[in-house]
N, C-alpha and C. Protein backbone atom coordinates (compact mmCIF):
# COMPACT_ATOMS: atom_id res chain seq x y z
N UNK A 1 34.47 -5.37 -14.81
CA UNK A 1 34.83 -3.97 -15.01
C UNK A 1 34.07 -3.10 -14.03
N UNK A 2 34.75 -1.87 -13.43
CA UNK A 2 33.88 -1.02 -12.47
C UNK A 2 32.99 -0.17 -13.27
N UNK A 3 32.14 0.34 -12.80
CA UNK A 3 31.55 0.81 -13.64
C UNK A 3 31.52 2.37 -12.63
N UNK A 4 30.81 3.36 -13.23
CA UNK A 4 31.08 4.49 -12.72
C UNK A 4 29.62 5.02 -12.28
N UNK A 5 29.22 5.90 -11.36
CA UNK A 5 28.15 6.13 -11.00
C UNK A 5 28.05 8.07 -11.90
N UNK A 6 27.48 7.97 -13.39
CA UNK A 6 27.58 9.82 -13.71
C UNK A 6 26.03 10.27 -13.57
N UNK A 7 26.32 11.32 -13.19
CA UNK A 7 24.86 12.56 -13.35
C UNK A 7 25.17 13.42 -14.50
N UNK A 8 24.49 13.70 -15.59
CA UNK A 8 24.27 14.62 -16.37
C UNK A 8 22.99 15.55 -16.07
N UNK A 9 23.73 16.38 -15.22
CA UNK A 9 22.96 17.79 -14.86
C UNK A 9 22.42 19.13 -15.86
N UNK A 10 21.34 18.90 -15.58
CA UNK A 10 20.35 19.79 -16.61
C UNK A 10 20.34 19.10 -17.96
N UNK A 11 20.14 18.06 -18.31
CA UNK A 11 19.80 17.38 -19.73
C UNK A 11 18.79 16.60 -19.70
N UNK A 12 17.76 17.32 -20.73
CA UNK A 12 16.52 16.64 -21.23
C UNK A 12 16.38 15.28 -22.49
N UNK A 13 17.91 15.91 -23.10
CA UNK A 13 18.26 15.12 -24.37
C UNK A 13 18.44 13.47 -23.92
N UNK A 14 19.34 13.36 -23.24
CA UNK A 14 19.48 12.15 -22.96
C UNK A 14 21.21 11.56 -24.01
N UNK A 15 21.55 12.95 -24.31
CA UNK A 15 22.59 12.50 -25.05
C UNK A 15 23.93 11.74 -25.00
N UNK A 16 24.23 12.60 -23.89
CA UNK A 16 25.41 12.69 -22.80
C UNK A 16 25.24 11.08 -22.17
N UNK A 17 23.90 11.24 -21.37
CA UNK A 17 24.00 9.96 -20.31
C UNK A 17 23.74 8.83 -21.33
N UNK A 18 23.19 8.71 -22.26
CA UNK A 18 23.38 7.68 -23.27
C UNK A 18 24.96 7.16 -23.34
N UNK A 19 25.81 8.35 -23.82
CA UNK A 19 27.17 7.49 -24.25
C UNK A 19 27.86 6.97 -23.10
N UNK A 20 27.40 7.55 -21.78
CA UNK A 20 27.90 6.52 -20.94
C UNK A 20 27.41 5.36 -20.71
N UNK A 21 25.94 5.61 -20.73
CA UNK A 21 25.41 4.18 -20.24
C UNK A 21 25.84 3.29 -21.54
N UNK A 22 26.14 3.15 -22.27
CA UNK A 22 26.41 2.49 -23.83
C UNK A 22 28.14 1.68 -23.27
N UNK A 23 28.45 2.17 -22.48
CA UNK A 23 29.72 2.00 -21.95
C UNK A 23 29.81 1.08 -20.61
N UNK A 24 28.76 1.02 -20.48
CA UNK A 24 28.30 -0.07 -18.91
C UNK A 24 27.80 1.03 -17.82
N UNK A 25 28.17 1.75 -17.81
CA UNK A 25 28.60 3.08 -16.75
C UNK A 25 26.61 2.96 -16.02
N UNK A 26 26.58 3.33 -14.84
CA UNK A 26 25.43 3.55 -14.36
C UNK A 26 25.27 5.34 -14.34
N UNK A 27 24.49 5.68 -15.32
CA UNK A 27 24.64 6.92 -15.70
C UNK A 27 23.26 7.33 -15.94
N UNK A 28 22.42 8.79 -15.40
CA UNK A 28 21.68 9.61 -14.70
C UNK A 28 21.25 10.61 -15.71
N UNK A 29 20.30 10.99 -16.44
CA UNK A 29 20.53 12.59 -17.01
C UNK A 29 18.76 12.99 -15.39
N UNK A 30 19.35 14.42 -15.30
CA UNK A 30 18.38 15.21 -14.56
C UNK A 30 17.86 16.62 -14.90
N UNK A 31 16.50 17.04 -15.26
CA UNK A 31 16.06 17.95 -15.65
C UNK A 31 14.83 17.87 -14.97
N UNK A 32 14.45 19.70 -15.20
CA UNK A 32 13.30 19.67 -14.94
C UNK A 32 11.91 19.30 -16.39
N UNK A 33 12.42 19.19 -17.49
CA UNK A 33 11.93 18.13 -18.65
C UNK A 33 12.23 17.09 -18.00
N UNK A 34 11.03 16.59 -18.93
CA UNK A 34 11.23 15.13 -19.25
C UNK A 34 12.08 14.79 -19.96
N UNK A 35 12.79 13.11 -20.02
CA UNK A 35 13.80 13.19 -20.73
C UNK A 35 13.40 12.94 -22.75
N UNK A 36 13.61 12.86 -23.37
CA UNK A 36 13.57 12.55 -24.82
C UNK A 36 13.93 11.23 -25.23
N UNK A 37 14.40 10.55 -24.30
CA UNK A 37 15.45 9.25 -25.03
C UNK A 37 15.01 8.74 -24.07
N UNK A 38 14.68 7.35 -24.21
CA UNK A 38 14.78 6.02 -23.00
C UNK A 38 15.82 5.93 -21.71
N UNK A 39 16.30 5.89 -20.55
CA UNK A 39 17.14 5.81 -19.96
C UNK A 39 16.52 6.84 -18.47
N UNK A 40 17.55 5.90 -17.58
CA UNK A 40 17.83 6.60 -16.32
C UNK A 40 17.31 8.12 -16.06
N UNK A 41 16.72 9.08 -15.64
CA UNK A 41 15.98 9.90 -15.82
C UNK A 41 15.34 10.75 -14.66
N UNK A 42 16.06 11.82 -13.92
CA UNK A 42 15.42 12.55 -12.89
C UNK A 42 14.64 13.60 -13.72
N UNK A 43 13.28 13.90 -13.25
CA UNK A 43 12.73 14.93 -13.68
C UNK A 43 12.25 16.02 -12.29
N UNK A 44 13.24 16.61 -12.09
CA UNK A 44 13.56 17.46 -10.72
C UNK A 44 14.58 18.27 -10.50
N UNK A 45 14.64 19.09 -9.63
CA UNK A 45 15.56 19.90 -9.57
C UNK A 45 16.99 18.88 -9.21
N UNK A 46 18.24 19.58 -9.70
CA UNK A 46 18.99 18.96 -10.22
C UNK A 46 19.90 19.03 -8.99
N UNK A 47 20.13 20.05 -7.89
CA UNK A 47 20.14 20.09 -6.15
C UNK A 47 19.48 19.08 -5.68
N UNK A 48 18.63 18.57 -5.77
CA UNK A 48 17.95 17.54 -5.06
C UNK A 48 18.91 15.87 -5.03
N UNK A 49 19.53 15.74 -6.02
CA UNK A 49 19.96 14.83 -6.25
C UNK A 49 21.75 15.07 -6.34
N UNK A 50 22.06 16.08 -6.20
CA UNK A 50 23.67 15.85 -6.25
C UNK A 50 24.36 15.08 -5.16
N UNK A 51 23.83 14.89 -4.09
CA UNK A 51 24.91 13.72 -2.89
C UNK A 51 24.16 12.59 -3.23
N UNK A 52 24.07 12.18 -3.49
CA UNK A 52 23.67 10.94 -4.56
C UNK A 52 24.58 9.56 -4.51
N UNK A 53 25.73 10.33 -4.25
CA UNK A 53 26.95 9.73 -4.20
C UNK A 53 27.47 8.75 -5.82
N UNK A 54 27.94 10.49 -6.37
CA UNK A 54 27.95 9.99 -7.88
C UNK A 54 30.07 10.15 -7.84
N UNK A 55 30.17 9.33 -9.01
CA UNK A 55 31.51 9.99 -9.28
C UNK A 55 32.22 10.89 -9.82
N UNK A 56 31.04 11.45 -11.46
CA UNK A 56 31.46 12.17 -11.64
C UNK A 56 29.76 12.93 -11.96
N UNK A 57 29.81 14.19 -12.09
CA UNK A 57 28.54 15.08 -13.34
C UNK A 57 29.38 15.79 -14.14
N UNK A 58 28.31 15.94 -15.08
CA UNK A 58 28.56 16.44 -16.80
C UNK A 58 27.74 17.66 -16.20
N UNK A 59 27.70 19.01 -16.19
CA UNK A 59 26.43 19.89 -16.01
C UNK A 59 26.63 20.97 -16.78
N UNK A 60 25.21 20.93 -17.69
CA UNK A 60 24.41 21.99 -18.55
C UNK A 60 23.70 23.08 -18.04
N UNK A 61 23.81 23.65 -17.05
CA UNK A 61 23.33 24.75 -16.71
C UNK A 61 22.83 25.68 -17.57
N UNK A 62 21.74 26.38 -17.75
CA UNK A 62 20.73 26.88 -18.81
C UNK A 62 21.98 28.26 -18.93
N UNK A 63 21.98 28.52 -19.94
CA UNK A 63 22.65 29.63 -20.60
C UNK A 63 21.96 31.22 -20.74
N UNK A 64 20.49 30.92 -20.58
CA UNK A 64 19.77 31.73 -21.11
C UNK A 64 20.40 33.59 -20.53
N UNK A 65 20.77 33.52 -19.41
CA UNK A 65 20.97 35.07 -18.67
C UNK A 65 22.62 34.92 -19.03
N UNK A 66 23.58 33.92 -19.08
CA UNK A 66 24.78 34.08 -18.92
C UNK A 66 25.91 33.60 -20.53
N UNK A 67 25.22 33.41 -21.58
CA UNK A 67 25.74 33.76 -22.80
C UNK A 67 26.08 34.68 -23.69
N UNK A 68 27.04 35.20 -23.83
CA UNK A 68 27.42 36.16 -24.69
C UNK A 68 27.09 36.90 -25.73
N UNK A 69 26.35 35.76 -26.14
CA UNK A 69 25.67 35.61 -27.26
C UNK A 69 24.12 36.99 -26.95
N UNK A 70 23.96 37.15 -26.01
CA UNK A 70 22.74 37.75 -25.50
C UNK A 70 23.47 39.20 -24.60
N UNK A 71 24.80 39.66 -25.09
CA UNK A 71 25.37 40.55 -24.20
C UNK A 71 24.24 41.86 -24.30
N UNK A 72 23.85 42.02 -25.71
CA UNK A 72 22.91 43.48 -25.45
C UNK A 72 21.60 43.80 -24.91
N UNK A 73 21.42 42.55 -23.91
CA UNK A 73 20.27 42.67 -22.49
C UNK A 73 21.12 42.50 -21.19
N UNK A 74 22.10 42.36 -21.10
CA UNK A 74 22.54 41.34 -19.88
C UNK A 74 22.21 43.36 -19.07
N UNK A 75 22.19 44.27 -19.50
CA UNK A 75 21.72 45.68 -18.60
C UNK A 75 20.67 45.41 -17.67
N UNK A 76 19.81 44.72 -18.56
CA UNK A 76 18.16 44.56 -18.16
C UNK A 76 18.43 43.16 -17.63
N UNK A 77 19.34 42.29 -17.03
CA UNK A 77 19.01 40.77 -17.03
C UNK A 77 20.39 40.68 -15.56
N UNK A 78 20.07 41.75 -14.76
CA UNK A 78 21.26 41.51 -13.55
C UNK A 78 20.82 40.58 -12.92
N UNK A 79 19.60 40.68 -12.50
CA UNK A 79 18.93 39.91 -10.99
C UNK A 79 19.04 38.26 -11.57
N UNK A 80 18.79 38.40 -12.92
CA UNK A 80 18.68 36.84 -13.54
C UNK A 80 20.29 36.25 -13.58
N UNK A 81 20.98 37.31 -14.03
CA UNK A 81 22.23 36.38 -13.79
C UNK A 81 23.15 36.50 -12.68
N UNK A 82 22.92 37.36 -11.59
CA UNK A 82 22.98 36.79 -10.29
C UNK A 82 22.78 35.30 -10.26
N UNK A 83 21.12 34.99 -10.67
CA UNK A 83 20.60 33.44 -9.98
C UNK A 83 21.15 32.65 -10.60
N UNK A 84 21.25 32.97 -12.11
CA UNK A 84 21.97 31.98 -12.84
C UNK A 84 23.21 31.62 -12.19
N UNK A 85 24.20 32.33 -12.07
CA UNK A 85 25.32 32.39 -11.48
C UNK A 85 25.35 31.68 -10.12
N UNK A 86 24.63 31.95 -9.52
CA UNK A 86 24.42 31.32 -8.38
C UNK A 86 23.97 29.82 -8.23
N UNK A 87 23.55 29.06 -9.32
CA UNK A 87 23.31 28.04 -9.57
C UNK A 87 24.14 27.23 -10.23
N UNK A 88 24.92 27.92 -11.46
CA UNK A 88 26.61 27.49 -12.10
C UNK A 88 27.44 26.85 -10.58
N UNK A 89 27.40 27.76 -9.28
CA UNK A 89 28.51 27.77 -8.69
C UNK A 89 28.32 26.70 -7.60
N UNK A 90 26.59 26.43 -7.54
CA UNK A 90 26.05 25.17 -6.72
C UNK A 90 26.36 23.87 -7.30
N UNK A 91 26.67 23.75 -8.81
CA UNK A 91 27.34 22.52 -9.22
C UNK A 91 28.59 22.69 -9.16
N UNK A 92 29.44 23.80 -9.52
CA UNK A 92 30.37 23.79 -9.34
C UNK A 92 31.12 23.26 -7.76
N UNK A 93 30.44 23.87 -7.19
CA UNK A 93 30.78 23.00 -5.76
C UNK A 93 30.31 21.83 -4.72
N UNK A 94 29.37 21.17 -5.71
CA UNK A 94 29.11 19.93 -5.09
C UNK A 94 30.30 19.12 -4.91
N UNK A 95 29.88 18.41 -3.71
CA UNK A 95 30.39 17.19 -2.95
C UNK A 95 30.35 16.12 -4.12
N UNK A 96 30.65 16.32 -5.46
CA UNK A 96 31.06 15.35 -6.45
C UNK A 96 32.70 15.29 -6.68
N UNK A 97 33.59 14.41 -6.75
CA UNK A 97 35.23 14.68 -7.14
C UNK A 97 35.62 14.94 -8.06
N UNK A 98 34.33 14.62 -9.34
CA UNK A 98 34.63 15.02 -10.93
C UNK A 98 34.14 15.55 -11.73
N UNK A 99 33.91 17.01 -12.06
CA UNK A 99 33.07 17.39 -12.70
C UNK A 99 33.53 18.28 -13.85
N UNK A 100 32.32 18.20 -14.99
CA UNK A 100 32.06 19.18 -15.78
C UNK A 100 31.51 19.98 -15.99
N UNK A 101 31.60 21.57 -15.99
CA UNK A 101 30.31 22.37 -16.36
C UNK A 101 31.00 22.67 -17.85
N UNK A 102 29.39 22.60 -18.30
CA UNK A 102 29.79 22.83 -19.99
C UNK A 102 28.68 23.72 -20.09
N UNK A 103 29.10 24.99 -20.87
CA UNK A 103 28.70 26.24 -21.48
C UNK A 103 29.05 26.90 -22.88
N UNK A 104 28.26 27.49 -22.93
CA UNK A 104 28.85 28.19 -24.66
C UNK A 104 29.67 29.61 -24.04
N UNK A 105 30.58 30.11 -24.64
CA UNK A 105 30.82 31.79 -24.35
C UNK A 105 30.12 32.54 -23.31
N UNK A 106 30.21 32.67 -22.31
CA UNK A 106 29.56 33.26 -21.38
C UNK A 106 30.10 33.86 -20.23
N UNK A 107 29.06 34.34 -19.05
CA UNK A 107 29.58 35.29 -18.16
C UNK A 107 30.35 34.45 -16.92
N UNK A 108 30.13 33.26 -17.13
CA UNK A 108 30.77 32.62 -16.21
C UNK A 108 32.31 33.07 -16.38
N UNK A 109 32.96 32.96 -17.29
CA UNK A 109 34.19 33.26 -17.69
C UNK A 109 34.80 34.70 -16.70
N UNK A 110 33.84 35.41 -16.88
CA UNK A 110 34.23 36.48 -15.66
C UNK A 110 33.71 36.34 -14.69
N UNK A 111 32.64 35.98 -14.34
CA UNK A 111 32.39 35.65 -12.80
C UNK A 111 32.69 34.51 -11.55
N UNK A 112 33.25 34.15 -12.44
CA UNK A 112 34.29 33.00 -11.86
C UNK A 112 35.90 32.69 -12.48
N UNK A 113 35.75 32.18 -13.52
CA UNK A 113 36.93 31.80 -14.03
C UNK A 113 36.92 31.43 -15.44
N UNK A 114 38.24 31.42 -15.86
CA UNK A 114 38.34 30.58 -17.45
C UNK A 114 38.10 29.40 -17.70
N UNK A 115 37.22 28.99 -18.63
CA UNK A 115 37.59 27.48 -18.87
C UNK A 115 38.52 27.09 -19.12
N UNK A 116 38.52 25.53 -18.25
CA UNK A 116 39.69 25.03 -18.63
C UNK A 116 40.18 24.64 -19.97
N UNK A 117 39.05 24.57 -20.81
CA UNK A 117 39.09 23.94 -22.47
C UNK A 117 37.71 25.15 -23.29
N UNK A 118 37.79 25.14 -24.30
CA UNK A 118 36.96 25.23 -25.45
C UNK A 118 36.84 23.96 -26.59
N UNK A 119 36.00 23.88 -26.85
CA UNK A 119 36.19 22.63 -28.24
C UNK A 119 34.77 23.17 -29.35
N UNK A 120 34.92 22.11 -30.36
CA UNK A 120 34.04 22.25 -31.39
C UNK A 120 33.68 21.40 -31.83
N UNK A 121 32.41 21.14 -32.21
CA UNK A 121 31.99 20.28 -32.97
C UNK A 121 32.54 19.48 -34.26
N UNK A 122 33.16 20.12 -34.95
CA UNK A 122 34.38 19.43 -36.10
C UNK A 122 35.46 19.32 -35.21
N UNK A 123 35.49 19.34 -34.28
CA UNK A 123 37.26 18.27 -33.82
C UNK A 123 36.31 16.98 -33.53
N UNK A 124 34.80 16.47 -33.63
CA UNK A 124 34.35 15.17 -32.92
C UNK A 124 33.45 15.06 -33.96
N UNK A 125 33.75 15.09 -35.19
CA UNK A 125 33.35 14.53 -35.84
C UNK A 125 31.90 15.17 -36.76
N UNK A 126 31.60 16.33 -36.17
CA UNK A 126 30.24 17.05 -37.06
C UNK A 126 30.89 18.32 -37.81
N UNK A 127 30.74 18.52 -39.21
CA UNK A 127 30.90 19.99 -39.55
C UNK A 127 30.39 21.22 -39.28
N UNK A 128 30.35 21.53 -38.43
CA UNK A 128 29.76 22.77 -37.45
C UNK A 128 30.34 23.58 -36.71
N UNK A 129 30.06 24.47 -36.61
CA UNK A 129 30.84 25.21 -35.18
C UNK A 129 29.79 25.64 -34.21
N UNK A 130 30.18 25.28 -32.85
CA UNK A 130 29.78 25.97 -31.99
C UNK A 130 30.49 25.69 -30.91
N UNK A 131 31.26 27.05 -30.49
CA UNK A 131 32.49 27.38 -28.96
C UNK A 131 31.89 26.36 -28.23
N UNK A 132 31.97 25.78 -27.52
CA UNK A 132 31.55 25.12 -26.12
C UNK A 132 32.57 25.14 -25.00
N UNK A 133 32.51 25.75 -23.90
CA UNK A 133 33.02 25.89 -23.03
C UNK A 133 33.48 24.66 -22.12
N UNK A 134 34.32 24.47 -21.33
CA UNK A 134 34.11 23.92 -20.21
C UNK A 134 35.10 23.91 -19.30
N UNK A 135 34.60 23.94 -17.79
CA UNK A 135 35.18 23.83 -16.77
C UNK A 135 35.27 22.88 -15.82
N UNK A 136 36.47 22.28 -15.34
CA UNK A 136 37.15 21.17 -15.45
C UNK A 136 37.64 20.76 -13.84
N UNK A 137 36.71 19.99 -13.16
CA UNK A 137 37.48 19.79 -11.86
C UNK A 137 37.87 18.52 -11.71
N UNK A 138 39.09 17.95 -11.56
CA UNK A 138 39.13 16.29 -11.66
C UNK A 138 39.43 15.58 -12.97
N UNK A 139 39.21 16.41 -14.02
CA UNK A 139 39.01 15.55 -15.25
C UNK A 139 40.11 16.18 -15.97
N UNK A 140 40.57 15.44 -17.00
CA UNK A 140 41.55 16.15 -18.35
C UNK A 140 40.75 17.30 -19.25
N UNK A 141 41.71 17.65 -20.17
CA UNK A 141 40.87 18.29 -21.05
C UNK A 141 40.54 17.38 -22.46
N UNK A 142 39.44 17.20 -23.33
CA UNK A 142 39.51 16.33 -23.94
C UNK A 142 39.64 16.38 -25.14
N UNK A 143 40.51 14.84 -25.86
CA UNK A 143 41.24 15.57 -27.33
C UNK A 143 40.52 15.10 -28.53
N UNK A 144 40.78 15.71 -29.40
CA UNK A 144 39.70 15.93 -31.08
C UNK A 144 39.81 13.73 -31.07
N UNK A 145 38.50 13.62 -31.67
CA UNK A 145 38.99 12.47 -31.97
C UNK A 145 38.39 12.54 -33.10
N UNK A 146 38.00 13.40 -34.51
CA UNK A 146 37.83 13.60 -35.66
C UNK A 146 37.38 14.84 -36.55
N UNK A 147 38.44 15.04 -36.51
CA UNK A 147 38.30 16.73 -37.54
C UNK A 147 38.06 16.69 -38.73
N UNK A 148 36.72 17.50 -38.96
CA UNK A 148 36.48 17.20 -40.16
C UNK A 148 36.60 18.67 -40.73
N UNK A 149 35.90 18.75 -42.15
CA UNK A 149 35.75 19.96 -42.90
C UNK A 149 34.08 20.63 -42.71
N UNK A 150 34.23 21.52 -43.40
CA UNK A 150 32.80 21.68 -43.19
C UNK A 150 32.12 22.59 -42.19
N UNK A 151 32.44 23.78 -41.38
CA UNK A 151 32.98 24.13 -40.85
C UNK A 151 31.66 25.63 -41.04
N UNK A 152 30.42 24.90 -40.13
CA UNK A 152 29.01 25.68 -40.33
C UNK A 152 28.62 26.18 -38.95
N UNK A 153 28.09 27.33 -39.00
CA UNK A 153 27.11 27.61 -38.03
C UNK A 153 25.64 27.34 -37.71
N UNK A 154 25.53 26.10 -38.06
CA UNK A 154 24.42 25.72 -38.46
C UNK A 154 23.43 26.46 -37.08
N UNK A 155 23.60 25.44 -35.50
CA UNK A 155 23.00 25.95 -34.63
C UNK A 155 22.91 27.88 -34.18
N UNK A 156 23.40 28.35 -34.89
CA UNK A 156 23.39 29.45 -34.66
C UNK A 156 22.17 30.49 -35.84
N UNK A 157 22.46 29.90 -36.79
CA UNK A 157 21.46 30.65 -37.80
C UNK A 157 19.87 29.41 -37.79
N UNK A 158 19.60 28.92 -36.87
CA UNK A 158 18.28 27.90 -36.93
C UNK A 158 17.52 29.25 -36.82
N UNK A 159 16.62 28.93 -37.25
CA UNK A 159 15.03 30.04 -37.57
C UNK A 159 14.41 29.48 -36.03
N UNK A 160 14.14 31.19 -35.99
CA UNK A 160 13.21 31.06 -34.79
C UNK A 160 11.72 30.41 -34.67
N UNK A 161 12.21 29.31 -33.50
CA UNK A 161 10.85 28.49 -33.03
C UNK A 161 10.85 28.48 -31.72
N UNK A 162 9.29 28.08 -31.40
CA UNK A 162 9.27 27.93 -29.87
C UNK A 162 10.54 26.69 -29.39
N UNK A 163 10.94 26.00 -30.63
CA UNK A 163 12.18 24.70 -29.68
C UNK A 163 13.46 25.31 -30.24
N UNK A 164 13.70 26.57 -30.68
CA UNK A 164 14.99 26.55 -31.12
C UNK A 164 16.17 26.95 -29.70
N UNK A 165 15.61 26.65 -28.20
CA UNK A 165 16.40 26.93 -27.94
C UNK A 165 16.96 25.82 -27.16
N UNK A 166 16.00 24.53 -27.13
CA UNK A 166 15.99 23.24 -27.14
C UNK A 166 17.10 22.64 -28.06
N UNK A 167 16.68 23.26 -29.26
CA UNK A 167 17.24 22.46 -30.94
C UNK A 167 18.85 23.08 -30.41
N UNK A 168 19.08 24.04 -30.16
CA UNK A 168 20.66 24.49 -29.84
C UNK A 168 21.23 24.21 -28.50
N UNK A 169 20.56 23.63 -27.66
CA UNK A 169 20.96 23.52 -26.17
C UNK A 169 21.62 21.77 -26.69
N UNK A 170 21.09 21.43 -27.08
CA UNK A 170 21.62 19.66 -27.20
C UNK A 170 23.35 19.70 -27.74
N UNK A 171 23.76 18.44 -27.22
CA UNK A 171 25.06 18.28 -27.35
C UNK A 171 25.35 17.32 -28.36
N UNK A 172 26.16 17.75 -29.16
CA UNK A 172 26.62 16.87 -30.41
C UNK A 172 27.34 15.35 -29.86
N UNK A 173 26.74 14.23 -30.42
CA UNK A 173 27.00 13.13 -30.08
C UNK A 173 28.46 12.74 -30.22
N UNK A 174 29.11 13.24 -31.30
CA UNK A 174 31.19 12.97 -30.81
C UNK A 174 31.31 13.60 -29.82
N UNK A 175 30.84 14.60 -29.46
CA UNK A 175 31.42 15.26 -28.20
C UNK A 175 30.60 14.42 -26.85
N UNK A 176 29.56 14.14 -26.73
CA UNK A 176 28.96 13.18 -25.96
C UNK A 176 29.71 12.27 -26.06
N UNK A 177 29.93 11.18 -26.71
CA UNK A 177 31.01 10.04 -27.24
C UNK A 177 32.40 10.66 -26.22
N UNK A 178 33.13 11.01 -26.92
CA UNK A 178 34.84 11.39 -26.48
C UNK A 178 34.47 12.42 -24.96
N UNK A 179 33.43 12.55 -24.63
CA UNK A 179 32.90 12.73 -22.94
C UNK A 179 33.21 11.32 -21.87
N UNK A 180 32.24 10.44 -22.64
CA UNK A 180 32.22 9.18 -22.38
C UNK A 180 33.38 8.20 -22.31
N UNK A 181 33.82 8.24 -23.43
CA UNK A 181 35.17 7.09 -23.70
C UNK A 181 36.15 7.94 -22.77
N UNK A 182 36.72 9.13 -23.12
CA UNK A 182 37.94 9.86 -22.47
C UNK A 182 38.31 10.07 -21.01
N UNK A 183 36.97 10.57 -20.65
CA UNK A 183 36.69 10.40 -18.83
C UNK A 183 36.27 9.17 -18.32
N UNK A 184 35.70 8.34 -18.74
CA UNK A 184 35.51 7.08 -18.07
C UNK A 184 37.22 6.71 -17.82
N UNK A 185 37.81 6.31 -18.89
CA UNK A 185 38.55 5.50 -19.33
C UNK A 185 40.10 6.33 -17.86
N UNK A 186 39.92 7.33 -18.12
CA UNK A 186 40.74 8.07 -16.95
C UNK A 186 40.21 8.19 -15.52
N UNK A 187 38.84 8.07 -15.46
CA UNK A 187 38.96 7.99 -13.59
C UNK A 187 38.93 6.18 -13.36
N UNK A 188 38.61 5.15 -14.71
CA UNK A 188 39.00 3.67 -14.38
C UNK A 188 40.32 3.64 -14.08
N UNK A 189 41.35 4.51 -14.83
CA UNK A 189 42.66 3.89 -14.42
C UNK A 189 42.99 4.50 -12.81
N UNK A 190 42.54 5.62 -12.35
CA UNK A 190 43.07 6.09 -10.99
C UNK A 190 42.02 5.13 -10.24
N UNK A 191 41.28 4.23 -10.90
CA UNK A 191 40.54 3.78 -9.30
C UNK A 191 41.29 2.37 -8.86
């Protein structure tokens, strides 16, 4: 079987590049953390490593200046989401053929474009909600593979801690999973 060469850009979790590597896949997470989970593991800027000569990246770009969720500073927070922005658009245009940027509600949406998809955590299997964005070069959009009930904001009402923005940045493992199975399984058949 071929196996695929992925970068998961900006992940400390190790979530993402887990369900690929679980899949054979030779698969990367890169942060400037350390990673949390055993596995493959850049701890560096996440530019440093994109010609790498990968096939596809997953990329988490920090949300902090460009979420919606934070619209009643973005007055006071231009210069920051300039850079932010300016860093969305450096993965966005790497010399990779397949990529994902995944975001929650944010300014990317106007400063560039629409996502190609939204999804939720209960179409993959957790009772939760949280929007997740994403934008789509090369890849499908990807479909529920378990809807459940239950239907919480959990990550959104977590009590403030120094990790709650850690505890909400991580990606729910069905959606890691149906990342893994759905896109592998579609750039194996075009290769």
């Amino acid at each position: 079987m071929k196996t695929l060469r992925v970068l998961v850009a900006c992940e400390f979790s190790g979530i993402v590049r887990n369900a690929f590597a679980e899949l054979g896949h030779d698969a990367y997470s890169c942060d400037l953390l350390p990673t949390e989970s055993p596995g493959q593991h850049f701890q560096r800027d996440v530019l440093e490593v994109l010609d790498f000569g990968w096939d596809m990246m997953i990329a988490h770009p920090p949300c902090t200046h460009l979420a919606v969720s934070g619209a009643a500073w973005f007055k006071n927070k231009q210069v920051e989401q300039t850079e932010a922005m300016a860093f969305v658009m450096k993965l966005a245009n790497a010399s990779i053929p397949h990529i994902a940027i995944e975001n929650p509600v944010s300014m990317i949406s106007t400063l560039w474009r629409k996502p190609d998809q939204c999804v939720q955590p209960w179409q993959f299997g957790h009772g939760e909600t949280k929007r997740t964005c994403l934008w789509l070069k090369g890849l499908p959009v990807l479909w529920p593979t378990e809807i459940v009930p239950g239907r919480e904001p959990r990550s959104y009402y977590m009590s403030p801690s120094p990790d709650r923005w850690k505890n909400r940045s991580r990606t729910y493992t069905g959606i890691a999973k149906a990342m893994a199975e759905q896109w592998s399984a579609y750039l194996l058949q075009s290769i």
